[in-house]
Protein backbone atom coordinates (compact mmCIF):
# COMPACT_ATOMS: atom_id res chain seq x y z
CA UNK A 1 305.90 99.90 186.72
CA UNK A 2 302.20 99.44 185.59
CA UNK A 3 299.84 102.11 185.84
CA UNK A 4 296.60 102.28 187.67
CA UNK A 5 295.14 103.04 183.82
CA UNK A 6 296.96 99.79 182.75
CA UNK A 7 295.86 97.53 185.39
CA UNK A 8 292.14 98.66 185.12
CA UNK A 9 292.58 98.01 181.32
CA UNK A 10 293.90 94.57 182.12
CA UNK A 11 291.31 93.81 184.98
CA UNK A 12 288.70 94.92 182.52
CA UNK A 13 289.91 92.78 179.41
CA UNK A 14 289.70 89.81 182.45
CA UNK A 15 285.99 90.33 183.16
CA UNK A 16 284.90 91.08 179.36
CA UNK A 17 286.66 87.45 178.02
CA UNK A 18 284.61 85.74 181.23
CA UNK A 19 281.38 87.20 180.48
CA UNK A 20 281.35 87.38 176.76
CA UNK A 21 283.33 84.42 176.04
CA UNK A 22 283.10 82.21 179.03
CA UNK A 23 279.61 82.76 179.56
CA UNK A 24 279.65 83.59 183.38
CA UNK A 25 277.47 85.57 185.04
CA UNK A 26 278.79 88.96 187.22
CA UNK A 27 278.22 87.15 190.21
CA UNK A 28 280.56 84.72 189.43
CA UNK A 29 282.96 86.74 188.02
CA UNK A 30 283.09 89.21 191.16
CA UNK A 31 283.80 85.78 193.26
CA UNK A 32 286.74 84.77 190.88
CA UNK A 33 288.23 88.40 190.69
CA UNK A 34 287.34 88.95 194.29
CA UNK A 35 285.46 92.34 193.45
CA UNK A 36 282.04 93.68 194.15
CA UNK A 37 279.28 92.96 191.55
CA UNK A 38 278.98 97.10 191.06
CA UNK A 39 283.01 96.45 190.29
CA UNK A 40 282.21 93.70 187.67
CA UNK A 41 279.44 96.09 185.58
CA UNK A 42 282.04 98.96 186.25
CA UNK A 43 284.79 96.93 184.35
CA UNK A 44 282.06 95.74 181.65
CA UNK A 45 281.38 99.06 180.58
CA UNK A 46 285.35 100.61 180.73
CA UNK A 47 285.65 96.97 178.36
CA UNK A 48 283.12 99.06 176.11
CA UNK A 49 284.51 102.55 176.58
CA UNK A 50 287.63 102.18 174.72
CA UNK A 51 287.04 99.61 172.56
CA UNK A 52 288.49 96.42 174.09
CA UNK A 53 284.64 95.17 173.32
CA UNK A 54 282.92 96.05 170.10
CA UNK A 55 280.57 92.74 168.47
CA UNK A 56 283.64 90.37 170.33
CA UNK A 57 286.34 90.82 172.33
CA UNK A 58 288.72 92.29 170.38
CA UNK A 59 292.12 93.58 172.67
CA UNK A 60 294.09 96.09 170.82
CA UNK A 61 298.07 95.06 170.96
CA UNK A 62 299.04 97.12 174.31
CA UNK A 63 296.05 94.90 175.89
CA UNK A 64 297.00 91.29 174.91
CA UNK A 65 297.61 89.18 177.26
CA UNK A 66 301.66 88.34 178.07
CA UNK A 67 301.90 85.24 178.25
CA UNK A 68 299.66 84.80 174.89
CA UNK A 69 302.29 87.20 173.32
CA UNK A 70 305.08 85.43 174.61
CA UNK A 71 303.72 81.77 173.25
CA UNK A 72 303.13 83.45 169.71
CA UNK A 73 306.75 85.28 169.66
CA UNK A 74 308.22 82.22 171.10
CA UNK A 75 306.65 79.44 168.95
CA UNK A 76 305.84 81.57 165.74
CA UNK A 77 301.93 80.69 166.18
CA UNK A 78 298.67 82.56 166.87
CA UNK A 79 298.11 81.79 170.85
CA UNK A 80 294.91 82.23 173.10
CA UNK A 81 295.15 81.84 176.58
CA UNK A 82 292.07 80.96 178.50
CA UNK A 83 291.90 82.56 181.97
CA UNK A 84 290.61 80.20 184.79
CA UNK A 85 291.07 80.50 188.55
CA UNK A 86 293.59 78.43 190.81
CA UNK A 87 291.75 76.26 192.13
CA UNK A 88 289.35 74.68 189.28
CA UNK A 89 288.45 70.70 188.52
CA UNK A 90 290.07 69.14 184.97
CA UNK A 91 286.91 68.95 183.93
CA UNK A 92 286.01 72.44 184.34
CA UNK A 93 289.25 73.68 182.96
CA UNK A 94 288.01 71.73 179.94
CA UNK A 95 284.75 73.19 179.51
CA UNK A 96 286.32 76.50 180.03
CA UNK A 97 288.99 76.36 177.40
CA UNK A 98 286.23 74.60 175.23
CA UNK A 99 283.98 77.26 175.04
CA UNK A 100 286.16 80.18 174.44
CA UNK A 101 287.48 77.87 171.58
CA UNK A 102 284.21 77.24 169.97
CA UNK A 103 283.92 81.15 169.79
CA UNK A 104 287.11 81.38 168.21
CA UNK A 105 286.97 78.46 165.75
CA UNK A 106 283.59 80.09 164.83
CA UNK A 107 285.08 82.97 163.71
CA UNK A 108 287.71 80.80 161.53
CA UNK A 109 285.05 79.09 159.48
CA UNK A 110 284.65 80.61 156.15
CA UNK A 111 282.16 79.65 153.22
CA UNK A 112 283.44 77.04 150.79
CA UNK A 113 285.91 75.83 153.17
CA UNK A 114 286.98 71.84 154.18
CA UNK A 115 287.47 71.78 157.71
CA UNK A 116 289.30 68.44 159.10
CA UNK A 117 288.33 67.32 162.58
CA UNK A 118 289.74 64.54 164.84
CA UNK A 119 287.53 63.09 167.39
CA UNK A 120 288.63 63.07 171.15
CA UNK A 121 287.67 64.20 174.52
CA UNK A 122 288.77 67.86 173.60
CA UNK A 123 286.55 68.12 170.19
CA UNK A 124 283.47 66.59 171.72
CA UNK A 125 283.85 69.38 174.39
CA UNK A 126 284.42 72.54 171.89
CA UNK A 127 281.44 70.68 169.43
CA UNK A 128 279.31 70.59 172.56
CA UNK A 129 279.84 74.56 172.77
CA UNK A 130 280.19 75.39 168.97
CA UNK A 131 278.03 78.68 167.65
CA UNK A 132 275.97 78.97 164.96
CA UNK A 133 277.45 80.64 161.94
CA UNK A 134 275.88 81.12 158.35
CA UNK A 135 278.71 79.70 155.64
CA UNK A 136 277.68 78.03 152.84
CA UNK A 137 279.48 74.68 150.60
CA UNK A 138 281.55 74.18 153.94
CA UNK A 139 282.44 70.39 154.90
CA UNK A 140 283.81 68.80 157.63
CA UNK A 141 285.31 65.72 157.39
CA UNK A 142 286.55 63.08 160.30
CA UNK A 143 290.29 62.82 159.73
CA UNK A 144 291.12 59.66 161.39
CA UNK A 145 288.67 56.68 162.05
CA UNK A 146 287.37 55.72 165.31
CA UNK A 147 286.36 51.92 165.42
CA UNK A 148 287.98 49.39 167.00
CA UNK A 149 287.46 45.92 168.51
CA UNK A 150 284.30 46.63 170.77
CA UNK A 151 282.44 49.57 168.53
CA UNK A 152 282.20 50.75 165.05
CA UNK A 153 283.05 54.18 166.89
CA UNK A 154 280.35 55.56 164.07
CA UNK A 155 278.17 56.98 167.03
CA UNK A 156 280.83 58.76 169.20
CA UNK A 157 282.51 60.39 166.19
CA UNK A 158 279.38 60.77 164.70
CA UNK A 159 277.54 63.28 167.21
CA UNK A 160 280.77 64.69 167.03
CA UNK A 161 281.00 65.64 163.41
CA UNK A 162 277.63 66.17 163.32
CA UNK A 163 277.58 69.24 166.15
CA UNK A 164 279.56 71.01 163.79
CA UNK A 165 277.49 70.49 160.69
CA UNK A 166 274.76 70.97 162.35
CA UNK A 167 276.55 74.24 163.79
CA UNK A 168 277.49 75.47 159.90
CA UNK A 169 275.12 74.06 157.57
CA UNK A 170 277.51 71.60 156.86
CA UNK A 171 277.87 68.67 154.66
CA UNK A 172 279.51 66.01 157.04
CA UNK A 173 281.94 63.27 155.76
CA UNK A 174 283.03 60.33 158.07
CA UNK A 175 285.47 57.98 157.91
CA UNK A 176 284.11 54.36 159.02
CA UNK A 177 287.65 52.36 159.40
CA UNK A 178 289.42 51.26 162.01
CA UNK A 179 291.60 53.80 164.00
CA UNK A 180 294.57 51.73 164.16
CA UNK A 181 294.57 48.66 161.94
CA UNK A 182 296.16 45.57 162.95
CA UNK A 183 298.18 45.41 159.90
CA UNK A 184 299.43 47.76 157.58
CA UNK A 185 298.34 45.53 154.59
CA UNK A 186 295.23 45.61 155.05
CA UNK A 187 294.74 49.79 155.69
CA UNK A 188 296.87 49.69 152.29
CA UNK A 189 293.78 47.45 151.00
CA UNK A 190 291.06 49.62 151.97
CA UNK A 191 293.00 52.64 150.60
CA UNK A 192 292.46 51.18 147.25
CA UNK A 193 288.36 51.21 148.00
CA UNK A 194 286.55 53.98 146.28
CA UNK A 195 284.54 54.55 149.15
CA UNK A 196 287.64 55.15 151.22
CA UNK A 197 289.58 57.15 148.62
CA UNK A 198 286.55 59.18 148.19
CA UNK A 199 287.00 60.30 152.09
CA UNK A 200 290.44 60.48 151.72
CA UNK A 201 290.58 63.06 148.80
CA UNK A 202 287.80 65.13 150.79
CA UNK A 203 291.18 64.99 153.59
CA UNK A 204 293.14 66.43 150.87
CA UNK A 205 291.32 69.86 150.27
CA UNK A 206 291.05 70.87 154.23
CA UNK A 207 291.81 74.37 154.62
CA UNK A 208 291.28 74.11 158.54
CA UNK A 209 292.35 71.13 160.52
CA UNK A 210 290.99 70.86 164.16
CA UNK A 211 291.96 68.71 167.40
CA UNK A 212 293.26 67.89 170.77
CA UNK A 213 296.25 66.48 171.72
CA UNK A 214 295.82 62.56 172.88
CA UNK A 215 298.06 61.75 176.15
CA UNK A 216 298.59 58.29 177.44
CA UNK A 217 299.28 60.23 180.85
CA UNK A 218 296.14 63.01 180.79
CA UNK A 219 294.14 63.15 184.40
CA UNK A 220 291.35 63.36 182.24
CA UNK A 221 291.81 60.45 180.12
CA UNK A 222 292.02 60.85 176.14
CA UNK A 223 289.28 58.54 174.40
CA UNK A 224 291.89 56.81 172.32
CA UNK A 225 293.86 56.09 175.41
CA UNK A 226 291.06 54.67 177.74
CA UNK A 227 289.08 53.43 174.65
CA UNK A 228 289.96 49.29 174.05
CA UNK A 229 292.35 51.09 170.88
CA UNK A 230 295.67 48.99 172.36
CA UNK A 231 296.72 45.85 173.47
CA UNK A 232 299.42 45.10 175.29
CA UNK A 233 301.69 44.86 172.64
CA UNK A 234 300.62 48.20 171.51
CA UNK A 235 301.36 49.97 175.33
CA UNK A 236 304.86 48.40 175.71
CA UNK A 237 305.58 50.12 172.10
CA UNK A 238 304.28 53.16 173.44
CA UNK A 239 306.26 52.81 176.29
CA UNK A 240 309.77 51.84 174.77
CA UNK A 241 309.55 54.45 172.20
CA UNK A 242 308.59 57.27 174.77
CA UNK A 243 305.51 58.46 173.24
CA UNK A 244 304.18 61.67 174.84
CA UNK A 245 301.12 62.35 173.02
CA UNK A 246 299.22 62.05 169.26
CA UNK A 247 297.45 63.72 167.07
CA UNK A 248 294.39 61.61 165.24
CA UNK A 249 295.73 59.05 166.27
CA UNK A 250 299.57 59.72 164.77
CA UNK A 251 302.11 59.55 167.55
CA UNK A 252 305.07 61.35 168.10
CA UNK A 253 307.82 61.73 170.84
CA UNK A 254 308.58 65.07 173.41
CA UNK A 255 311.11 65.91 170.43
CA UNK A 256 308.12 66.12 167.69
CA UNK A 257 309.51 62.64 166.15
CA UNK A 258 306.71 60.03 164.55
CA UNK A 259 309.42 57.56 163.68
CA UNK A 260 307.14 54.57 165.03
CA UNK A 261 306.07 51.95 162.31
CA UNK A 262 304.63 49.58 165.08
CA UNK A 263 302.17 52.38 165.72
CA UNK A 264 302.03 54.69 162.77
CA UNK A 265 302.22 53.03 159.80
CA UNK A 266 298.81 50.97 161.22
CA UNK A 267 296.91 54.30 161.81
CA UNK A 268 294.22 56.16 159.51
CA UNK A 269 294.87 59.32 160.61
CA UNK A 270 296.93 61.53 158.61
CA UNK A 271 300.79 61.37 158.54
CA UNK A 272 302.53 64.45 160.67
CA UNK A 273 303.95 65.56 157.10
CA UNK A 274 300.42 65.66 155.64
CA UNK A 275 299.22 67.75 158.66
CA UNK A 276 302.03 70.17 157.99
CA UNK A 277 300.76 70.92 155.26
CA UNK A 278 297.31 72.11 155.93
CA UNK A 279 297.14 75.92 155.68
CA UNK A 280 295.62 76.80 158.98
CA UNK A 281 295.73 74.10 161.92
CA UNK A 282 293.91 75.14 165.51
CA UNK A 283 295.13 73.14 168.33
CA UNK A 284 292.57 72.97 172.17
CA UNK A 285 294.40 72.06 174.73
CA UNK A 286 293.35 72.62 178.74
CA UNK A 287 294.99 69.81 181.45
CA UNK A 288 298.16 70.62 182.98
CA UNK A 289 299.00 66.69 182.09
CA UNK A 290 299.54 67.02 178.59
CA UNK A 291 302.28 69.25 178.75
CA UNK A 292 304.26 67.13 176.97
CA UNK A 293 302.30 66.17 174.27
CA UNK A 294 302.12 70.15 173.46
CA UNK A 295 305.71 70.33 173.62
CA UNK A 296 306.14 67.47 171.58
CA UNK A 297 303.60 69.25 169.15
CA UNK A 298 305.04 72.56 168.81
CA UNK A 299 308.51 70.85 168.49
CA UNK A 300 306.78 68.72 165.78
CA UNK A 301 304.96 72.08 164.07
CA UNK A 302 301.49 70.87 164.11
CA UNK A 303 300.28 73.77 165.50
CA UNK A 304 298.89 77.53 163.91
CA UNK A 305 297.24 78.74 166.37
CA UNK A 306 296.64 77.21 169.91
CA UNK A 307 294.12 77.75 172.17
CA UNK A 308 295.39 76.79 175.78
CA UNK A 309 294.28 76.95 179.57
CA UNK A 310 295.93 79.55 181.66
CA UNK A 311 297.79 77.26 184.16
CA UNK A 312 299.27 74.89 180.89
CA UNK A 313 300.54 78.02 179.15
CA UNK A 314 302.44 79.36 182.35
CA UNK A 315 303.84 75.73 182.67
CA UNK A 316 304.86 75.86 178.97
CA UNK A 317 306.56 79.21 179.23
CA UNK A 318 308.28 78.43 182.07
CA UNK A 319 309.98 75.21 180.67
CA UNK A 320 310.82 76.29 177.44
CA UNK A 321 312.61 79.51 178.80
């Protein structure tokens, strides 16, 4: 049975992650926990007490939260699970799980270090939220281009990039090609340009690759997916094949399978093997909707360590018992 000393611990490891890493106030946090205010600054200070807060939340191993525990024992990855009440918007789940990534990602970010970032829905939130850290001879490059028919996609993954450079002192490296090409001759072509391969060897030397997961079924639809990126042809290959999600712009199946020339071999993002290989890859994830594509990734290994909504991890856990 859990003891009253446990549950305060717990209640106050709650209340520190929403006010120090969420940003909430302790009015808002009494009306989520459905305490008192005096209850809220009584928890804040126990958080202090005995050490569950020193410069950031730091939860010694008795404190962690079980179902983050049970993702990392059960998928052999680093897990965070973002707390958020019942009855909370997409959109806000988003920001939520955002946030308390950027904090986390900050920490990550070392001098001299190549991080790799694909553009989404999920990155522009966590760049929107990202801290300021002081690292020096860090890069970040775009992993996977962004233009397609109707833009150059330039400005979108752009601002993008640029939040985090901006964030680290960063020298920022883009990648202006298309996202998918319509044949694979011609991204073979451009390969061959110096001005490509340049990019491309920058690729090669990330340490830390970031990103969402794309979902052609997400409530809150994933840029590539609502984006002009397909035509028809495209979506009935998508369908047939049973695609469940991507990641920059690679797509795999619920059993981590990317076994789809039609789709794959046209895309600049980097093969599933490639991302494999990266030493450290952190995976944001927040809408109940693209359970599936995180199955599909875990199956497929792409994930290191996962930051994930409260209500998506429970649904994880309890269909992968």
């Amino acid at each position: 049975m859990t003891t009253q000393a446990e549950e305060r611990s717990r209640d106050a490891l709650r209340a520190a992650q929403l006010y120090y890493m969420q940003d909430l106030t302790m009015d808002a946090i009494a009306h989520e926990m459905r305490v008192s205010r005096s209850s809220v600054s009584r928890l804040l200070q126990h958080a202090r007490d005995v050490g569950l807060v020193t410069i950031s939340i730091s939860p010694p191993d008795d404190a962690r939260g079980q179902m983050a525990q049970r993702i990392a024992d059960r998928f052999g990855i680093t897990a965070h699970v973002v707390p958020t009440p019942a009855r909370t918007s997409e959109a806000e789940r988003l920001e939520r799980t955002a946030l308390t990534a950027a904090r986390i990602l900050a920490e990550r970010v070392e001098s001299s270090m190549t991080v790799g970032v694909a553009w989404g829905s999920t990155l522009s939130a966590v760049a929107r939220h990202v801290p300021l850290k002081d690292v020096h001879d860090t890069h970040i490059v775009q992993m996977n281009g962004a233009a397609n028919v109707r833009t150059s996609g330039i400005p979108y993954a752009g601002e993008i990039l640029s939040k985090f450079g901006a964030a680290w002192s960063s020298s920022v490296h883009q990648f202006p090609v298309p996202a998918l090409f319509d044949d694979p001759r011609t991204k073979h072509a451009m390969w061959r340009e110096r001005s490509v391969r340049s990019v491309l060897e920058i690729q090669q030397r990330v340490g830390l690759f970031v990103f969402g997961l794309g979902s052609p079924h997400a409530d809150v639809p994933s840029h590539v997916y609502s984006g002009d990126y397909f035509d028809e042809r495209d979506r009935a290959v998508i369908e047939r094949e049973g695609v469940v999600g991507d990641c920059a712009t690679v797509f795999y199946r619920a059993d981590g399978s990317s076994d789809i020339p039609e789709l794959n071999a046209r895309s600049s993002g980097p093969d599933l093997d490639t991302v494999r290989r990266i030493p450290r890859r952190f995976c944001v994830v927040s809408s109940l909707s693209k359970l599936d594509g995180l199955r599909g990734a875990l199956a497929a290994g792409l994930i290191t360590e996962l930051v994930v909504e409260e209500a998506l991890a429970r649904r994880l856990l309890s269909v992968t018992r």
